[in-house]
N, C-alpha and C. Protein backbone atom coordinates (compact mmCIF):
# COMPACT_ATOMS: atom_id res chain seq x y z
N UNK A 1 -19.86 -5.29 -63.97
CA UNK A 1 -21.20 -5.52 -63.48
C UNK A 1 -21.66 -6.90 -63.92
N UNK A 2 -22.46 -7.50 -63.18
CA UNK A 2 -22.94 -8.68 -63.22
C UNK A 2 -24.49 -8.43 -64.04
N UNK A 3 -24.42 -9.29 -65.31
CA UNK A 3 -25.68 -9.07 -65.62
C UNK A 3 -26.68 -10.18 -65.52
N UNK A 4 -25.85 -11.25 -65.10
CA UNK A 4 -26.70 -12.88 -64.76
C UNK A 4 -26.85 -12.52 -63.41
N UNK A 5 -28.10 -12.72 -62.76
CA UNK A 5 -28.37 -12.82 -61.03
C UNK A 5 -27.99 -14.10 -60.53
N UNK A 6 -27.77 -14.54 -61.20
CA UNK A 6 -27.26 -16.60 -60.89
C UNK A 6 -26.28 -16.52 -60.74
N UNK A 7 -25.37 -15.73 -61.13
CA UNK A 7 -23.85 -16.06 -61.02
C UNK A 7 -23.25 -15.32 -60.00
N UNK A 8 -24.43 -14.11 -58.54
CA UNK A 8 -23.32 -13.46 -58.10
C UNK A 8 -23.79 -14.79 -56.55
N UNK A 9 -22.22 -14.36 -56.03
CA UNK A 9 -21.83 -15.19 -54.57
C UNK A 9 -22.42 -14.95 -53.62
N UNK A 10 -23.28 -15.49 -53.07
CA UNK A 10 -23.86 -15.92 -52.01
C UNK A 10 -22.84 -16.15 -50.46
N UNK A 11 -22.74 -14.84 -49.86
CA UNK A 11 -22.28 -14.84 -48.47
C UNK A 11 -23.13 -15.82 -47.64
N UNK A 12 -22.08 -16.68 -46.38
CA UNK A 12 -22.77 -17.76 -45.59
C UNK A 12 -23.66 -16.62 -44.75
N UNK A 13 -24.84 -17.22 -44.18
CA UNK A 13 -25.57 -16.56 -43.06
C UNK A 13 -24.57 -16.07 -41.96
N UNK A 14 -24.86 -15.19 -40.69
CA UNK A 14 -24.02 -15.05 -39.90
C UNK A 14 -24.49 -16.52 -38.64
N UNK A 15 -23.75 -17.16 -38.09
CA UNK A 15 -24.31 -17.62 -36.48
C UNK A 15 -24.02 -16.74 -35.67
N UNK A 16 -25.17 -17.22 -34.41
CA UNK A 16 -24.80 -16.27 -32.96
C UNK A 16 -23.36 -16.97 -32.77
N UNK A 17 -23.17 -15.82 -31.84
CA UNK A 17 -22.04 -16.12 -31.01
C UNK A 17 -21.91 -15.92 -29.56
N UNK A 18 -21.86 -16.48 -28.99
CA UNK A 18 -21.68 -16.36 -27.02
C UNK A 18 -21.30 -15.04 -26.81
N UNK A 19 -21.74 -14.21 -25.99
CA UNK A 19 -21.22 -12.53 -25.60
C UNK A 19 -19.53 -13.50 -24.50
N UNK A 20 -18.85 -12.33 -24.91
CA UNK A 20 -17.56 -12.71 -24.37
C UNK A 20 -17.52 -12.68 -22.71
N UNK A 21 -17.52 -13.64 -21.59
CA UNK A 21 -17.37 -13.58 -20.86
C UNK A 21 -16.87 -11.70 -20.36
N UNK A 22 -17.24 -11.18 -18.88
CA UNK A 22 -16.76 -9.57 -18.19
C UNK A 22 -15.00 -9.96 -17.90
N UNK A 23 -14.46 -9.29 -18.42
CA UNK A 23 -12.65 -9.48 -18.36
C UNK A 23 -12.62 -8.51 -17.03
N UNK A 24 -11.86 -8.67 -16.06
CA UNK A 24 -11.04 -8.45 -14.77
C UNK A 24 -10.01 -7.73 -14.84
N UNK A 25 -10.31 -6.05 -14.68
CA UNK A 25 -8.86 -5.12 -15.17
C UNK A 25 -7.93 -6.26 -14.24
N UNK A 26 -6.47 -6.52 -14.76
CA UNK A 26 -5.21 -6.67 -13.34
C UNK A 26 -5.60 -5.81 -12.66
N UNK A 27 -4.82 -6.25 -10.91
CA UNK A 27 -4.46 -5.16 -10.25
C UNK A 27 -3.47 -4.76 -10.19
N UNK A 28 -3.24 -3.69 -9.22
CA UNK A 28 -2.09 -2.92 -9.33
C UNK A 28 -1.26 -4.09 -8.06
N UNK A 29 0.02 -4.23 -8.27
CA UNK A 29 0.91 -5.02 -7.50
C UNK A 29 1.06 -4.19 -6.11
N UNK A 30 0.51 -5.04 -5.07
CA UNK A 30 0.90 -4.56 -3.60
C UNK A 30 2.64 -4.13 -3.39
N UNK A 31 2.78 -3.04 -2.28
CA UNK A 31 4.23 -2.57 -2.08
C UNK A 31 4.66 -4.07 -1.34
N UNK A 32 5.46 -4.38 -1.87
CA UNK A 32 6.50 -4.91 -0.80
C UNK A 32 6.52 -4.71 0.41
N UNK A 33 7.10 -3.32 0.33
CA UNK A 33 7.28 -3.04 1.63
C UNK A 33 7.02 -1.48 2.00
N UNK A 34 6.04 -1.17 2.75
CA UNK A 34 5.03 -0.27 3.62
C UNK A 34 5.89 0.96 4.25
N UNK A 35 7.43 0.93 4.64
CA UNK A 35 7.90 2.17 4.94
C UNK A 35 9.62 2.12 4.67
N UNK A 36 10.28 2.98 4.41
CA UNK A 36 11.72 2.85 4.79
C UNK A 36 12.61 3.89 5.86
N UNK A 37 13.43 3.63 6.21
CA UNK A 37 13.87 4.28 7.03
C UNK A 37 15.46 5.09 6.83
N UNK A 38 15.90 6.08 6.82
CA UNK A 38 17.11 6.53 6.41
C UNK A 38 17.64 7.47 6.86
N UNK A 39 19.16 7.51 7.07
CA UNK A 39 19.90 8.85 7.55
C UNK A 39 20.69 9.73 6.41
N UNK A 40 20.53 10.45 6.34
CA UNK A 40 21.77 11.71 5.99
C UNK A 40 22.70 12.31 6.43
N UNK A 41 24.04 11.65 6.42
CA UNK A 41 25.40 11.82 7.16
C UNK A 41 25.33 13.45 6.78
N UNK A 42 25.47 14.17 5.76
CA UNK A 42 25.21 15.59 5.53
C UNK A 42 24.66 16.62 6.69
N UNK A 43 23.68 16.08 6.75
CA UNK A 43 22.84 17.07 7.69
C UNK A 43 22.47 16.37 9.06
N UNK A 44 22.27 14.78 9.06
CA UNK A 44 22.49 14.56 10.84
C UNK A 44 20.69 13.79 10.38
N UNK A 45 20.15 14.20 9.07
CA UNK A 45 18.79 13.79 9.73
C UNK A 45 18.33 12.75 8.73
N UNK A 46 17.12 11.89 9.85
CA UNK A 46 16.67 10.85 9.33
C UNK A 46 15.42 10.85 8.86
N UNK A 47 15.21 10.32 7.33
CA UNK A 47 14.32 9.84 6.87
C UNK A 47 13.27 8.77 7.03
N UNK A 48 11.85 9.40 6.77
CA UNK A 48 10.81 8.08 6.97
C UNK A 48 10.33 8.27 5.65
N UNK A 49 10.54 7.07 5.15
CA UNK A 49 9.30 7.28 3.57
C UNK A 49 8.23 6.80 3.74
N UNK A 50 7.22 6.80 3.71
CA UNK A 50 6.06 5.95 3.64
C UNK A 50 5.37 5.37 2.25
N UNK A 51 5.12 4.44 2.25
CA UNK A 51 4.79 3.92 0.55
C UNK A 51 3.59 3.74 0.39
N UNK A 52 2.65 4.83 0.18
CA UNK A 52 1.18 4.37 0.08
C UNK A 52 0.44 3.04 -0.77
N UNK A 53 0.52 3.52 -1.87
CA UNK A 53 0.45 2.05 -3.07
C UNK A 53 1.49 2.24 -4.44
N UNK A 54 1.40 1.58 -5.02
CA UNK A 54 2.32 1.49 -6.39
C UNK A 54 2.72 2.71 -6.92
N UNK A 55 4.10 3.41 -6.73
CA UNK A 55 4.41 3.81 -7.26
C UNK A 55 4.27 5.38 -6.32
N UNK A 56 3.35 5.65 -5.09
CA UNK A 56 2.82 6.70 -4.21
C UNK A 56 3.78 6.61 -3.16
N UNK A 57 4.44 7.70 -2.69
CA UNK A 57 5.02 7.61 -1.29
C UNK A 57 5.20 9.50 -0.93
N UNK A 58 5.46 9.29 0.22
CA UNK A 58 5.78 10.42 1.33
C UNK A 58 6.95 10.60 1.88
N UNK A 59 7.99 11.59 2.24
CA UNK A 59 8.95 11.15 3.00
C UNK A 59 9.01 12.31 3.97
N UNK A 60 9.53 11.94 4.87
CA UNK A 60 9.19 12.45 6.21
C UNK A 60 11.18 13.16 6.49
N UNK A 61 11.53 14.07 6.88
CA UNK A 61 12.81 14.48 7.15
C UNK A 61 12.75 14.85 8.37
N UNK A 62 13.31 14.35 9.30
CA UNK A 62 13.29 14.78 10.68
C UNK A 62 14.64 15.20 11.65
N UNK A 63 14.96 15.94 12.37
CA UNK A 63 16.67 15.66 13.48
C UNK A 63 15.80 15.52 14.41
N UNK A 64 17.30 14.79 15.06
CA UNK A 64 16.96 14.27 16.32
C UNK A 64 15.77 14.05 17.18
N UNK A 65 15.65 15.39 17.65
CA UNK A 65 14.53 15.55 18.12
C UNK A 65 13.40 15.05 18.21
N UNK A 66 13.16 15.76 16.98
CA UNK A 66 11.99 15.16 16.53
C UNK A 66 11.42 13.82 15.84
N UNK A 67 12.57 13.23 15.80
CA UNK A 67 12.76 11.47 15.95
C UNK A 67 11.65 10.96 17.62
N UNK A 68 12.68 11.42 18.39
CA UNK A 68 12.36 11.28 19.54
C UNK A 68 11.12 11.24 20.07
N UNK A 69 10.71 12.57 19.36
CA UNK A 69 8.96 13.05 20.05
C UNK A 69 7.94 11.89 19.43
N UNK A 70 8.63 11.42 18.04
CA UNK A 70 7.71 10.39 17.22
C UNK A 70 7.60 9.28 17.74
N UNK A 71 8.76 8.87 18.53
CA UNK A 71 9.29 7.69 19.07
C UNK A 71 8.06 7.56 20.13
N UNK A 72 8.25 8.59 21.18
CA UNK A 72 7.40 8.56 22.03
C UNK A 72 5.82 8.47 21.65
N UNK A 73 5.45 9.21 21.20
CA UNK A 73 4.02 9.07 20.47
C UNK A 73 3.52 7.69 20.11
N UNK A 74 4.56 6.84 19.44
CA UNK A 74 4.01 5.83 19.02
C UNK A 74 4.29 4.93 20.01
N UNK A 75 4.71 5.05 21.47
CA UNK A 75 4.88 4.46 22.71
C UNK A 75 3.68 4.29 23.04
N UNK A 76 3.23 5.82 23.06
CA UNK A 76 2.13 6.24 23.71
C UNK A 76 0.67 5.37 23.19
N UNK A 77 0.63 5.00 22.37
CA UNK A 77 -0.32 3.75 21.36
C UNK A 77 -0.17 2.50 21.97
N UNK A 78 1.34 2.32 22.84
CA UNK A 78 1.17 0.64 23.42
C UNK A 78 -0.56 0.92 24.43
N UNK A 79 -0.82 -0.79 24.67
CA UNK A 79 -1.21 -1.04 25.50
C UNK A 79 -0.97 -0.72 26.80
N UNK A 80 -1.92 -0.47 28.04
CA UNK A 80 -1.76 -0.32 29.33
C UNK A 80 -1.33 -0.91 29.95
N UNK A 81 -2.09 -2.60 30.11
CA UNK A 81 -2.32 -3.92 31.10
C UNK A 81 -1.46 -5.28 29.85
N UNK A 82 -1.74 -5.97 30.90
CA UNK A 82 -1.73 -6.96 30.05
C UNK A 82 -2.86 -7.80 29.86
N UNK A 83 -3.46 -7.62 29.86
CA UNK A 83 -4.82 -8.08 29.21
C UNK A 83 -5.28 -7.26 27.80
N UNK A 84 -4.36 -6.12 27.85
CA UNK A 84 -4.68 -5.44 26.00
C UNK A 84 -3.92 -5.69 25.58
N UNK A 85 -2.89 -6.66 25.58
CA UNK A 85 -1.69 -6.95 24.37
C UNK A 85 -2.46 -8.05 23.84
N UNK A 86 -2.29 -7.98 22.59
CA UNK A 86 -2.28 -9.38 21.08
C UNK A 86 -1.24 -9.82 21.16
N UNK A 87 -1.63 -11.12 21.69
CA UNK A 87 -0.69 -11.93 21.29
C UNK A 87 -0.09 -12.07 19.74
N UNK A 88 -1.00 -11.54 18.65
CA UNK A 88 -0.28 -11.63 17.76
C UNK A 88 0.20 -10.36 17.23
N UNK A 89 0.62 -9.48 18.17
CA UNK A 89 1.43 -8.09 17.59
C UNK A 89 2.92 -8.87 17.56
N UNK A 90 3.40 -7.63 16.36
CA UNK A 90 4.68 -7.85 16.16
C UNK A 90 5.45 -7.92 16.92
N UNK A 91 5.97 -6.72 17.70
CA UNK A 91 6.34 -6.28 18.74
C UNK A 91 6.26 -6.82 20.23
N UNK A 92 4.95 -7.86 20.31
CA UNK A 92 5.14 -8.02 21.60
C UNK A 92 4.11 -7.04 22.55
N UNK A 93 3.62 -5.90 22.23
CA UNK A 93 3.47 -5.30 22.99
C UNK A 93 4.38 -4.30 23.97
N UNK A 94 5.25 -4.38 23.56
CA UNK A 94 6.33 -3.39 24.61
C UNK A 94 5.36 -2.29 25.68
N UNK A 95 5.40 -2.61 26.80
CA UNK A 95 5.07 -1.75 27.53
C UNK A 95 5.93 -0.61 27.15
N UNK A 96 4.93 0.51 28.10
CA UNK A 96 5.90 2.11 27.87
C UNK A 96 6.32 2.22 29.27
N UNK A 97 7.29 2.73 29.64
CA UNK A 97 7.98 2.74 30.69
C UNK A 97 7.03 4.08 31.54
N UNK A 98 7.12 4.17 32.90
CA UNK A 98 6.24 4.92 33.68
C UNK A 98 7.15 6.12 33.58
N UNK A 99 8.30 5.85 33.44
CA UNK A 99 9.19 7.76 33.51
C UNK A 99 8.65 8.63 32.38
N UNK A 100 8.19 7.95 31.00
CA UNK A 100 7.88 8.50 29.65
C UNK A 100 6.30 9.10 30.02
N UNK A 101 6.15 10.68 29.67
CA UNK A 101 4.97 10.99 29.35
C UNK A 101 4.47 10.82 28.52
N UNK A 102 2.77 10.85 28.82
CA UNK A 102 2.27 10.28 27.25
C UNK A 102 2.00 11.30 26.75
N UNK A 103 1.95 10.64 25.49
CA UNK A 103 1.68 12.33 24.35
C UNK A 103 0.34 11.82 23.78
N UNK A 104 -0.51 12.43 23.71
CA UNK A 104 -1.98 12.55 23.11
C UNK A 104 -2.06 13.01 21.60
């Protein structure tokens, strides 16, 4: 114990200090790539995975068939005329051929 009051140490005052700038969680890294596509010599049938975000996906198992019906469906989404194609679609726009019914 200190019995002189003169002799105990004197802590510096505190200064302010600036509040720390709001920090920015990272984000999560975009997929690459949005779907894959695959067969199974085993059983005849093909895979669709779909990749929602990091690390999330779906996969789709389909034969033949039902390849087919998908195929068509997403025909069925082209444009009519040519006045509804984007020029900047991937694809071009592929018309659907008039023999193919459309599927709703």
């Amino acid at each position: 114990m200190v019995e002189d009051g003169a002799k105990v140490l004197e802590f510096p005052k505190p200064k302010a200090v600036a509040p720390m700038p709001p920090v920015t969680p990272p984000r999560k890294p975009e997929p690459k790539e949005h779907y894959r596509v695959g067969y199974i010599p085993e059983n005849g049938m093909t895979t669709l995975t779909l990749i929602a975000d990091y690390g999330n996906s779906m996969t789709l198992s389909m034969n033949r068939e039902a390849c087919e019906a998908m195929i068509k469906m997403l025909r069925a989404t082209y444009p009519d005329t040519e006045d509804d194609i984007d020029p900047d679609d991937p694809d071009g726009g592929l018309p659907v051929e008039d023999s193919e019914a459309r599927v709703a």
